[in-house]
C-alpha atoms as a PDB file:
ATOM      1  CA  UNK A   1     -47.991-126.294  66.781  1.00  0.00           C
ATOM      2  CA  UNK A   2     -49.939-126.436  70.260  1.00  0.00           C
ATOM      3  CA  UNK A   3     -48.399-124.619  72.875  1.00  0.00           C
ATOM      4  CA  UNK A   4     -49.738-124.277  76.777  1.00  0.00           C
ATOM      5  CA  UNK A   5     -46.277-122.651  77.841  1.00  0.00           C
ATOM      6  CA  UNK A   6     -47.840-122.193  81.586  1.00  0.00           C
ATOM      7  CA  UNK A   7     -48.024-126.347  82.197  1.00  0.00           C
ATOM      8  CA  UNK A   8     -44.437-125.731  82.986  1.00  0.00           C
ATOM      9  CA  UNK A   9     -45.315-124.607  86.108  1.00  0.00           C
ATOM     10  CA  UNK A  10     -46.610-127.885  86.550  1.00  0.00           C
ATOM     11  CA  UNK A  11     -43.398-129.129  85.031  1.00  0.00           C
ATOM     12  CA  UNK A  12     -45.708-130.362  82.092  1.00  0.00           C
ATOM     13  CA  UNK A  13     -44.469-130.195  78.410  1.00  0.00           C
ATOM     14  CA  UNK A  14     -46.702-128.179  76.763  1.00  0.00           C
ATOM     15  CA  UNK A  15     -45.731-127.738  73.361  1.00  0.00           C
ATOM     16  CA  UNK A  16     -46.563-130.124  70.608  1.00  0.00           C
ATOM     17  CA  UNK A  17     -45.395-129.561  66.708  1.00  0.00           C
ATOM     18  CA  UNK A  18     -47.181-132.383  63.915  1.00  0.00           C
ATOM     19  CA  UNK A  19     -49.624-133.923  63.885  1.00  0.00           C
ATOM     20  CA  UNK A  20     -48.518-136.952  65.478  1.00  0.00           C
ATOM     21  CA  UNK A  21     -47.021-134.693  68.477  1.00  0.00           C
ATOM     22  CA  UNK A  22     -50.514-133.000  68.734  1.00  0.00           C
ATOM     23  CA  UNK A  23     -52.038-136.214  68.253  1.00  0.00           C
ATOM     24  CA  UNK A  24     -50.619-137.785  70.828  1.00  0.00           C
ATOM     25  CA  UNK A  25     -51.054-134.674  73.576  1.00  0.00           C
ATOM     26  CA  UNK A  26     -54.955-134.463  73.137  1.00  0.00           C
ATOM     27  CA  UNK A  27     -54.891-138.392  73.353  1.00  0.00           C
ATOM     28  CA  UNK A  28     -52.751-138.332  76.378  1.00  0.00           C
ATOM     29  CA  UNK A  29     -55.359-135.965  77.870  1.00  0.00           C
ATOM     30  CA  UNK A  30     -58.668-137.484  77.217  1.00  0.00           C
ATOM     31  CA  UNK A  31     -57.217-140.505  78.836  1.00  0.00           C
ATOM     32  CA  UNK A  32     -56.896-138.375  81.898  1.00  0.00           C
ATOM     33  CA  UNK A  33     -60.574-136.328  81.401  1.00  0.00           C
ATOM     34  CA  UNK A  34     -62.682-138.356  79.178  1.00  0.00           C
ATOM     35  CA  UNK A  35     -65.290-135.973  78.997  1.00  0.00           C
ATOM     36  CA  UNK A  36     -62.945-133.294  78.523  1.00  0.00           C
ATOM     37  CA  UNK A  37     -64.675-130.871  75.941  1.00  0.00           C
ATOM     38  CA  UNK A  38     -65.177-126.971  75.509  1.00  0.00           C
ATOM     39  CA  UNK A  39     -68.601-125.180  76.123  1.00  0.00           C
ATOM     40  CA  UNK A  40     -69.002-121.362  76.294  1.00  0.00           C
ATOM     41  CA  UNK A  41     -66.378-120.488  73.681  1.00  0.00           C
ATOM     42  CA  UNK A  42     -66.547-116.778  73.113  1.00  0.00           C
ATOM     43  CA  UNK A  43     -65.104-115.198  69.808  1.00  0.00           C
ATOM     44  CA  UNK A  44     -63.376-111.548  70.956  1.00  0.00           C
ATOM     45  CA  UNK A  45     -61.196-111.426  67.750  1.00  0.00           C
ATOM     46  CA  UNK A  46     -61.798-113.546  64.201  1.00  0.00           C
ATOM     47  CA  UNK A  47     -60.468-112.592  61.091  1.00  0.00           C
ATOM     48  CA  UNK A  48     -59.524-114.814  57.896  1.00  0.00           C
ATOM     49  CA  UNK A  49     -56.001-115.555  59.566  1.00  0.00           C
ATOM     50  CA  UNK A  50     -56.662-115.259  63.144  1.00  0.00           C
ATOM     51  CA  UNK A  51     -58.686-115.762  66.396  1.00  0.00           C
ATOM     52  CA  UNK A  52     -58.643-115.277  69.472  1.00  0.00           C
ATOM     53  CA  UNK A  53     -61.213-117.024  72.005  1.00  0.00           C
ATOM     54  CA  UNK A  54     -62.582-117.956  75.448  1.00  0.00           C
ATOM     55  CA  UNK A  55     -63.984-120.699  76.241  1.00  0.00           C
ATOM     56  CA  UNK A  56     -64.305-123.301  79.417  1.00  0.00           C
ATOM     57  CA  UNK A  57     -64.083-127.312  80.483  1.00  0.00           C
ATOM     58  CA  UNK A  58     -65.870-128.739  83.429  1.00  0.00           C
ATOM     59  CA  UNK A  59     -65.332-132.568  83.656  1.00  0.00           C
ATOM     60  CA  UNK A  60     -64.963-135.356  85.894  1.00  0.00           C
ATOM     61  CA  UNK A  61     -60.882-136.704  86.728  1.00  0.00           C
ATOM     62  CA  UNK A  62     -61.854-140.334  87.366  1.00  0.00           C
ATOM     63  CA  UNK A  63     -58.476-140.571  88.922  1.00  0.00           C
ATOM     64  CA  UNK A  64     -58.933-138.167  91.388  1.00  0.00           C
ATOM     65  CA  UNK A  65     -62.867-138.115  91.525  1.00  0.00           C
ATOM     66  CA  UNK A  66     -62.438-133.993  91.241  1.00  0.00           C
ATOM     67  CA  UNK A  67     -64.134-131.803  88.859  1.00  0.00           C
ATOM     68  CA  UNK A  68     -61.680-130.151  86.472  1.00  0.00           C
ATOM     69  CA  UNK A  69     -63.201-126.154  86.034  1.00  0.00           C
ATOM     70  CA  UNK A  70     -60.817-124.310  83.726  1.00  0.00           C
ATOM     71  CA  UNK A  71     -61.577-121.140  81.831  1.00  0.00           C
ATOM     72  CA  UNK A  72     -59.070-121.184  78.393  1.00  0.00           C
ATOM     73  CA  UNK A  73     -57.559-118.068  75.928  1.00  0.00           C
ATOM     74  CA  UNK A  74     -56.512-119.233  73.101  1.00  0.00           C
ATOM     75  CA  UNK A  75     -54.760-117.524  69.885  1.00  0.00           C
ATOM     76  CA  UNK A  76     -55.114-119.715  66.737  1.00  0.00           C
ATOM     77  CA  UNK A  77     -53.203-118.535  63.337  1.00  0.00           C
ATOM     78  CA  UNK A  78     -53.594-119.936  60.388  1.00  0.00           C
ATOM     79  CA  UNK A  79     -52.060-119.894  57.425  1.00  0.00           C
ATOM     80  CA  UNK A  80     -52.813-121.515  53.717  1.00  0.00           C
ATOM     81  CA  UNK A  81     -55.715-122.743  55.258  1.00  0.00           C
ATOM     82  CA  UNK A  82     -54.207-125.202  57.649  1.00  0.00           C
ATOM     83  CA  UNK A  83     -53.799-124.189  61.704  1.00  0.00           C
ATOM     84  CA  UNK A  84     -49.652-123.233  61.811  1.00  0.00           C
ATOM     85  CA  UNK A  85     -50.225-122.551  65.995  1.00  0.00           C
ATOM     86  CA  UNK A  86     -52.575-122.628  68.550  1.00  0.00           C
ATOM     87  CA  UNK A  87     -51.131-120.879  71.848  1.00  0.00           C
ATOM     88  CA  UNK A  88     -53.629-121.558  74.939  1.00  0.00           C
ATOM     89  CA  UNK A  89     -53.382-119.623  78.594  1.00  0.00           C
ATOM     90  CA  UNK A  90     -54.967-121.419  81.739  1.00  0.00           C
ATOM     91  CA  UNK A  91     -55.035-121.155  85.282  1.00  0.00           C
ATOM     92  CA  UNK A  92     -52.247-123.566  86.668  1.00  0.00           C
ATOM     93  CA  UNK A  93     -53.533-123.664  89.641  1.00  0.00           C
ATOM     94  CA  UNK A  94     -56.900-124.837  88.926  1.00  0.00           C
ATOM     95  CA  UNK A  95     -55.079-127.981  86.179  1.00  0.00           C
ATOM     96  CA  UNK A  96     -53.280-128.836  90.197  1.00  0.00           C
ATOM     97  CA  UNK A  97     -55.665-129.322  92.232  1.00  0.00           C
ATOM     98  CA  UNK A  98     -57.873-131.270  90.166  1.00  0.00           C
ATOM     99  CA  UNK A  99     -55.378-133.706  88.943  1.00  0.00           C
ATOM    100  CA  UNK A 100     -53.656-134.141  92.775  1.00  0.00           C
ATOM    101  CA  UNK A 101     -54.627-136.763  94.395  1.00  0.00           C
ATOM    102  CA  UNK A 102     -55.630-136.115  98.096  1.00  0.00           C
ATOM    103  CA  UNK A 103     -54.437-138.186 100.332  1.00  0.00           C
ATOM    104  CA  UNK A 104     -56.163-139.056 103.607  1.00  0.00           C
ATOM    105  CA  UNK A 105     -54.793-140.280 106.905  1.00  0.00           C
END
């Protein structure tokens, strides 16, 4: 399961379950940021069945031309060796204003 409960703000489903589901969220995503990819993760908890992490995106939103800057915390659990969740936090206001398109008069 993927779950960015705070996109609801943005009135954005953010919870995926399968594979397909999760699939089909990251696809839907790097459609919108193609470079979309993490640098600086930070480990601040790891153990066998958990971690917990920091890490940040900065990428171009062809649509919008903007730079999308986003710092991440993310939980993973696992258990038998496969990933059952992975609960992110982000700054909702940051996702806005680099996917709105600005309109000039």
């Amino acid at each position: 399961m993927l779950e960015l409960p705070y996109l609801k703000s943005l009135g954005i489903d953010g919870r995926a379950e399968g594979p397909e589901s999760i699939e089909g969220f990251i696809a839907s995503l790097l459609v919108k940021v193609p470079d979309f990819a993490f640098r600086n993760v930070r480990f601040l908890i790891e153990t066998p069945e958990q971690v917990f992490a920091e890490y940040e995106v900065e990428a171009l939103v062809p649509s919008t031309g903007k730079i999308y800057r986003q710092m991440y915390a993310g939980r993973l659990v696992a258990r038998d060796g496969k990933i059952s969740l992975l609960r992110e936090a982000l700054d909702t206001v940051a996702a806005a204003d680099a996917f709105a398109v600005t309109r000039t008069a």
